[in-house]
N, C-alpha and C. Protein backbone atom coordinates (compact mmCIF):
# COMPACT_ATOMS: atom_id res chain seq x y z
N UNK A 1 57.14 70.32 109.34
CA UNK A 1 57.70 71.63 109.08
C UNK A 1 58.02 71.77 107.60
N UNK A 2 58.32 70.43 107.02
CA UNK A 2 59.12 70.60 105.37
C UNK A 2 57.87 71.01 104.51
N UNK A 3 56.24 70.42 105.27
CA UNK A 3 54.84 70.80 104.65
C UNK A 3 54.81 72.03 104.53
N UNK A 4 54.91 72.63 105.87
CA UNK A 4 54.29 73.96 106.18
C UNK A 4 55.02 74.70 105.01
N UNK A 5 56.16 75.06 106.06
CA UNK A 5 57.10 75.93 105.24
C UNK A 5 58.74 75.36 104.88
N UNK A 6 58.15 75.18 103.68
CA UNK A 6 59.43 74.26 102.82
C UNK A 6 60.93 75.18 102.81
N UNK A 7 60.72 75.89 102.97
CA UNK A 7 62.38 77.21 102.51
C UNK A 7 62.79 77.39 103.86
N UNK A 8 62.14 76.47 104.77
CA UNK A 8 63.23 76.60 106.07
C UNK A 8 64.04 75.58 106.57
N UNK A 9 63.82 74.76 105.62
CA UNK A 9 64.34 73.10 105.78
C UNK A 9 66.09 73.11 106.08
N UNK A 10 66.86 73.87 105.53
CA UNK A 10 68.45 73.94 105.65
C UNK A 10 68.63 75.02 107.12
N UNK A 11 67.68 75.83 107.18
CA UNK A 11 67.63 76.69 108.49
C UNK A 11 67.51 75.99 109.61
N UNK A 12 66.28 75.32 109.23
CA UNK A 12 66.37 74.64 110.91
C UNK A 12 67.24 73.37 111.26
N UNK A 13 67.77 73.20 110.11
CA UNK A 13 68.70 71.88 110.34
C UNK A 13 70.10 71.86 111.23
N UNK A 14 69.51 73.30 112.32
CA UNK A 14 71.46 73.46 113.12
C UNK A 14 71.37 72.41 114.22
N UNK A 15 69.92 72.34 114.90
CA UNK A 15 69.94 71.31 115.57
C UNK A 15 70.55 69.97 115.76
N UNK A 16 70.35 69.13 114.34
CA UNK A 16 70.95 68.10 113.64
C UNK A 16 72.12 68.41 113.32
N UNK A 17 73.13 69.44 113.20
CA UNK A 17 74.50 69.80 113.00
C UNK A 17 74.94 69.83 114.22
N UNK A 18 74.15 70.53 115.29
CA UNK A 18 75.11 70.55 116.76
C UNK A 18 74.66 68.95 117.44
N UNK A 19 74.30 68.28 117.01
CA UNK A 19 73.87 67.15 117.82
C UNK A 19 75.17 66.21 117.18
N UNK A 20 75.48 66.36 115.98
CA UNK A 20 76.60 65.66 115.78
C UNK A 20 78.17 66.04 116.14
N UNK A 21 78.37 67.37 116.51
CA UNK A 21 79.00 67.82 117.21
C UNK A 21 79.36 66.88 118.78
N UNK A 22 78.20 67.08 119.19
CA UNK A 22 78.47 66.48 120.67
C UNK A 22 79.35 65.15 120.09
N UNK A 23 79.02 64.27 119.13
CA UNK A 23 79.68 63.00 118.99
C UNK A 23 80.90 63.00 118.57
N UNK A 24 81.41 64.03 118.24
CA UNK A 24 83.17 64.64 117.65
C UNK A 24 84.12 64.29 118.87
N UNK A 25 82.95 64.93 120.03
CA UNK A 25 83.67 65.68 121.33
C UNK A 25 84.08 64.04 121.78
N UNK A 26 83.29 63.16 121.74
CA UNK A 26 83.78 61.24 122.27
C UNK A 26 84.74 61.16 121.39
N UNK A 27 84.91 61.63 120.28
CA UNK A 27 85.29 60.58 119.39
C UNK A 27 86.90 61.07 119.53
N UNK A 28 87.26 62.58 119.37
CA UNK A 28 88.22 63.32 120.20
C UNK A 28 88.85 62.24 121.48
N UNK A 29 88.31 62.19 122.47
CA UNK A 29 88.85 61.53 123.61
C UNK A 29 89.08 60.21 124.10
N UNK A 30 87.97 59.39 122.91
CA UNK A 30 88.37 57.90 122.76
C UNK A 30 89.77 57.64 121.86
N UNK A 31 90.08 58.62 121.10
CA UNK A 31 91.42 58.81 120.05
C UNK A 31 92.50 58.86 121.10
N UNK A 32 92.58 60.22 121.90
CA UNK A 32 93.25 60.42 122.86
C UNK A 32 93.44 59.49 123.73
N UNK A 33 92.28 58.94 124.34
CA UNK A 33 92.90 57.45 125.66
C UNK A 33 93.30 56.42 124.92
N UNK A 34 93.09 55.94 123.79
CA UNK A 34 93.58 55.19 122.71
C UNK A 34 95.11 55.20 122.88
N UNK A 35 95.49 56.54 122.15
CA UNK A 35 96.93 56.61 122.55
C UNK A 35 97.81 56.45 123.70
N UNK A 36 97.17 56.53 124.73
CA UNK A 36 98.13 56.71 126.34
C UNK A 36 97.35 55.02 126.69
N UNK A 37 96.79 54.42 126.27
CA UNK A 37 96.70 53.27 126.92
C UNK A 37 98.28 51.94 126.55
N UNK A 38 98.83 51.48 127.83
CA UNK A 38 99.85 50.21 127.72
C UNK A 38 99.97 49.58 128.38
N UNK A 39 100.83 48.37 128.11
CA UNK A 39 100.56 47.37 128.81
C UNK A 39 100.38 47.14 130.32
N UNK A 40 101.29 47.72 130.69
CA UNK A 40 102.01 47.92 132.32
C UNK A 40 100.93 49.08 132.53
N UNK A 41 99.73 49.30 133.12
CA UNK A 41 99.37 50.48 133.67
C UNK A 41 99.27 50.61 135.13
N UNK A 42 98.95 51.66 135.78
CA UNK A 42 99.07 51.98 136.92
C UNK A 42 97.98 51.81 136.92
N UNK A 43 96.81 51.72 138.58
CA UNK A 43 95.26 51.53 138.60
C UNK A 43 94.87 52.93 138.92
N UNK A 44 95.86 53.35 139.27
CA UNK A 44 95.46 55.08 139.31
C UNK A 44 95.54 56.01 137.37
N UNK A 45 96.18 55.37 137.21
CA UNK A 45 96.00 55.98 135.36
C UNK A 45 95.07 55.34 134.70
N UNK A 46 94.43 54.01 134.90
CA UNK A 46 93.47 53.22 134.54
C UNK A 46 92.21 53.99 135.03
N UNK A 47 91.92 54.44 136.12
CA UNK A 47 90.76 54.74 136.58
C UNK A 47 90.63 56.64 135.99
N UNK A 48 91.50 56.88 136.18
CA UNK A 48 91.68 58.44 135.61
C UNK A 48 91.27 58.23 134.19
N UNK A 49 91.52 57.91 133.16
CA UNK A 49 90.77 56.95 131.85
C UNK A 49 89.53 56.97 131.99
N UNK A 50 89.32 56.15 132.54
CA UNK A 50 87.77 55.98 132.82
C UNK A 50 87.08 56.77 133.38
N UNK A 51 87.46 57.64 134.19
CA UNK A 51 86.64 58.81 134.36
C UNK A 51 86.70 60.31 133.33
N UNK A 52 87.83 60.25 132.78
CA UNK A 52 87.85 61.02 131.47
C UNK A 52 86.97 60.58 130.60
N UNK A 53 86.63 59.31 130.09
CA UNK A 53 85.90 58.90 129.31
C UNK A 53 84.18 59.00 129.94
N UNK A 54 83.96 58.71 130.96
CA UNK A 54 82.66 58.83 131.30
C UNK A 54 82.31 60.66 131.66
N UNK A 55 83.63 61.17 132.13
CA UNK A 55 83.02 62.89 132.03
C UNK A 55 82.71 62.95 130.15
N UNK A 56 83.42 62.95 129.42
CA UNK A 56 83.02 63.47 127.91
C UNK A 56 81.73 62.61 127.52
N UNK A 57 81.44 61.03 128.26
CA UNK A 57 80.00 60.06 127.94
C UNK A 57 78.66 60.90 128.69
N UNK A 58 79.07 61.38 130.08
CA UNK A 58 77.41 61.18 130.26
C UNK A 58 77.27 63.19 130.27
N UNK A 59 78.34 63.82 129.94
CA UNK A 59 78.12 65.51 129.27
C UNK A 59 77.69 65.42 128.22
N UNK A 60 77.91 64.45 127.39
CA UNK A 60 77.25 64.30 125.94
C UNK A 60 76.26 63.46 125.72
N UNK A 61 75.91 62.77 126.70
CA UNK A 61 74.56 62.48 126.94
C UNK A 61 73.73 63.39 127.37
N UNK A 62 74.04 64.46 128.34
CA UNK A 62 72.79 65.54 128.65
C UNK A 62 73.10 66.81 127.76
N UNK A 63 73.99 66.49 127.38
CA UNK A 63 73.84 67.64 125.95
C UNK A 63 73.19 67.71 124.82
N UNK A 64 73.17 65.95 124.34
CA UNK A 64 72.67 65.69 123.66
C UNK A 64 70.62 65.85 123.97
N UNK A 65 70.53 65.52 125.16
CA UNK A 65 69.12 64.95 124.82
C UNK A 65 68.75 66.66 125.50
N UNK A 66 69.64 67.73 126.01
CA UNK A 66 68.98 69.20 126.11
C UNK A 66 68.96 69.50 124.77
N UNK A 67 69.82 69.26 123.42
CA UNK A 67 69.63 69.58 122.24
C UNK A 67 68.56 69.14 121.24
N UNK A 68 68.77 67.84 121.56
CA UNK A 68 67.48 67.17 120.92
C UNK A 68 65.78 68.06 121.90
N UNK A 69 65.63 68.10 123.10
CA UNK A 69 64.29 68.71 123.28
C UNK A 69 63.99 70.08 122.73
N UNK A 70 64.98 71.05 122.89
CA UNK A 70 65.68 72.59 122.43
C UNK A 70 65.04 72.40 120.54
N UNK A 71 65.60 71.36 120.49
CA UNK A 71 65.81 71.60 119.19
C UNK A 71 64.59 71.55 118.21
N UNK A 72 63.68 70.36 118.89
CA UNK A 72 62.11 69.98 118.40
C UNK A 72 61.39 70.67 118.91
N UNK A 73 61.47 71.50 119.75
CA UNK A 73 60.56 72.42 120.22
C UNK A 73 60.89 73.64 119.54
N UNK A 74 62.32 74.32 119.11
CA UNK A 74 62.33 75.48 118.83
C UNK A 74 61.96 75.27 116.96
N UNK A 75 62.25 74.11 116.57
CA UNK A 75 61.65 74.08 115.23
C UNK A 75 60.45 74.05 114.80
N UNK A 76 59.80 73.60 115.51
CA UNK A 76 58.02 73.63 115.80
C UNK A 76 57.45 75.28 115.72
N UNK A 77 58.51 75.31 116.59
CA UNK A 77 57.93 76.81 117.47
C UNK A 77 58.33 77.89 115.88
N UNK A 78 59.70 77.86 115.47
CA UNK A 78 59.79 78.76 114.47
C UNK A 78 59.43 78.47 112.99
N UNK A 79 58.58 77.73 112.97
CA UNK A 79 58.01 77.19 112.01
C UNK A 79 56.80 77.84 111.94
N UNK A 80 55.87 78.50 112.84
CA UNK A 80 55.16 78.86 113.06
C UNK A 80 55.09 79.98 113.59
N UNK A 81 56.39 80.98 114.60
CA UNK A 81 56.64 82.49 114.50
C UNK A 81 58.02 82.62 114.16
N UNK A 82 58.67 82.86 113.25
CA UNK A 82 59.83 83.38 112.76
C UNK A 82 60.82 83.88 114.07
N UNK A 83 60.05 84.47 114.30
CA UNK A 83 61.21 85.64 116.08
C UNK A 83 61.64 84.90 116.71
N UNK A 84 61.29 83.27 116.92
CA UNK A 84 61.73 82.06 117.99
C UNK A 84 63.02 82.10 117.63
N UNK A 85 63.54 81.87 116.41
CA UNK A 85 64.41 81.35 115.86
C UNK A 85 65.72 81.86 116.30
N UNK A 86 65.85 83.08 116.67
CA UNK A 86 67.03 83.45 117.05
C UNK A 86 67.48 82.94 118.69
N UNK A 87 66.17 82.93 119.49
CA UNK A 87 66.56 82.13 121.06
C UNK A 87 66.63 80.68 120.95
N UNK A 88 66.17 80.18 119.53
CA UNK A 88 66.17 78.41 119.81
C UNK A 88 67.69 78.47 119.15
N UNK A 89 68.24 79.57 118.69
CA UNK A 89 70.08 79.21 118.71
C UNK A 89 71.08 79.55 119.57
N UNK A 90 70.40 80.74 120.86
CA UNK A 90 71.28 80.89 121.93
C UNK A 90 70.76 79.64 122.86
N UNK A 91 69.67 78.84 123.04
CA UNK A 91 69.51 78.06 123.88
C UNK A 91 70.31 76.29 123.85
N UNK A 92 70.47 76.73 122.37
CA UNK A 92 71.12 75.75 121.40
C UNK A 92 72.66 75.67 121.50
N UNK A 93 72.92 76.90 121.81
CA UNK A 93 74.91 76.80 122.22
C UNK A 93 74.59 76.96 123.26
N UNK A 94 73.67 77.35 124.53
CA UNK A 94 73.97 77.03 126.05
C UNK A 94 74.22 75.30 126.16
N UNK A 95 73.24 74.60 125.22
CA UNK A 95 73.25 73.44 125.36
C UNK A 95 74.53 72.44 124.89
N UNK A 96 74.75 72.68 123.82
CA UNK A 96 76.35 72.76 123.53
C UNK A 96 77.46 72.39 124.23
N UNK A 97 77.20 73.86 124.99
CA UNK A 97 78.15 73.77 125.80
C UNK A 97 78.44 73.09 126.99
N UNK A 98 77.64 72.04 127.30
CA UNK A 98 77.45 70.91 128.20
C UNK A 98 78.57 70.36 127.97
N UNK A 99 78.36 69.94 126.36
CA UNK A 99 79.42 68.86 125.99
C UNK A 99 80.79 69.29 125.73
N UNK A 100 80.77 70.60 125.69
CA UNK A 100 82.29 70.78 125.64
C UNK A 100 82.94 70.98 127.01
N UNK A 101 82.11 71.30 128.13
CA UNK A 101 82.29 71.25 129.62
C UNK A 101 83.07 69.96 129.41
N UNK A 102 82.55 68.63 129.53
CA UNK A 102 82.84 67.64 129.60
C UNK A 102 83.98 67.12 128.94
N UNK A 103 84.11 67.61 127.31
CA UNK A 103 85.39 67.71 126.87
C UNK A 103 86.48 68.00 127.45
N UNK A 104 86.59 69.01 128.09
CA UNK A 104 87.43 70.16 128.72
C UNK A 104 87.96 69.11 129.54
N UNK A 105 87.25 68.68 130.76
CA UNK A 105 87.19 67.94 132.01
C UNK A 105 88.39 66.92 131.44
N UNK A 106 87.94 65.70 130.20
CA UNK A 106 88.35 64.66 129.87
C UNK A 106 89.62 64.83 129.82
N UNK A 107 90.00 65.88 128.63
CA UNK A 107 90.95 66.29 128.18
C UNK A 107 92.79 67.04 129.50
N UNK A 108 91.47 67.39 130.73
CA UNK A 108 92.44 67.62 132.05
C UNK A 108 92.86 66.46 132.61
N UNK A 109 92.09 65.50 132.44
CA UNK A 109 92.22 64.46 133.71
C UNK A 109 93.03 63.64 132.58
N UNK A 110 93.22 63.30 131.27
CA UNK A 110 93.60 62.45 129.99
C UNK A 110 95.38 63.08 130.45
N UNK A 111 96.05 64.19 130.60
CA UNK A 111 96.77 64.48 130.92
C UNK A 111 97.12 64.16 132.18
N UNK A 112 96.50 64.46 133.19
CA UNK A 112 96.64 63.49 134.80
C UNK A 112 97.43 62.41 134.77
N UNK A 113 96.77 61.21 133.42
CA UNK A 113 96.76 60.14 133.62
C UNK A 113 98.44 60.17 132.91
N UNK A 114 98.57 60.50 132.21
CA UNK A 114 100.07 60.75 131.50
C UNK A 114 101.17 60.89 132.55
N UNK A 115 101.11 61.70 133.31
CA UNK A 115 101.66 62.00 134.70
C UNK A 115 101.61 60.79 135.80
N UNK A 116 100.88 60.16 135.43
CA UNK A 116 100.31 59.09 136.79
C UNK A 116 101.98 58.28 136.76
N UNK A 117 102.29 58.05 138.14
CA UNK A 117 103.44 56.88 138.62
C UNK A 117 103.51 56.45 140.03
N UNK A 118 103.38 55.44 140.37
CA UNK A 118 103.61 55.09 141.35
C UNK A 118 105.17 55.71 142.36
């Protein structure tokens, strides 16, 4: 694409901006269980953890790899008709929004676990 047409190189680069996004959204909730983890835990706040952490892991795993296909295909594609370009960025925040689904989720159940007592 940088051959073809060189003056679109910072344009098409949202792909590569929202793909690092998704990795904010872990890095957010590994911070967060970080903090609420101690010594004495309950196995019900332990497992609530771990499923907070695997909702924000495998949403940002299929967010990621719907962004990454979205993303090489719609750069291809608008590299070659200009008009793509505006659906390879709504298909691009549907995809997105996988990972903030998953955020969301983490971030409910990360509170759960705060609450958790025998």
């Amino acid at each position: 694409m940088g051959v073809m047409r060189p003056e679109l190189i910072i344009k098409n680069a949202i792909p590569v901006v929202m793909a690092g996004i998704i990795g904010i959204y872990g890095l957010v909730v590994a911070v967060l269980l970080s903090g609420g983890l101690k010594q004495n835990m309950t196995l019900y706040a332990s497992f609530v953890q771990l499923g907070a952490g695997l909702s924000v892991g495998l949403s940002g795993l299929a967010a990621g790899y719907a962004v990454g296909v979205v993303g090489d295909a719609g750069v291809r594609g608008s590299a070659q008709q200009p008009r793509l370009y505006v659906g390879m960025i709504l298909i691009l925040i549907f995809a997105e929004v996988l990972g903030l689904y998953g955020l969301i989720v983490a971030l409910i159940m990360n509170t759960k676990a705060g609450d958790a007592s025998c």
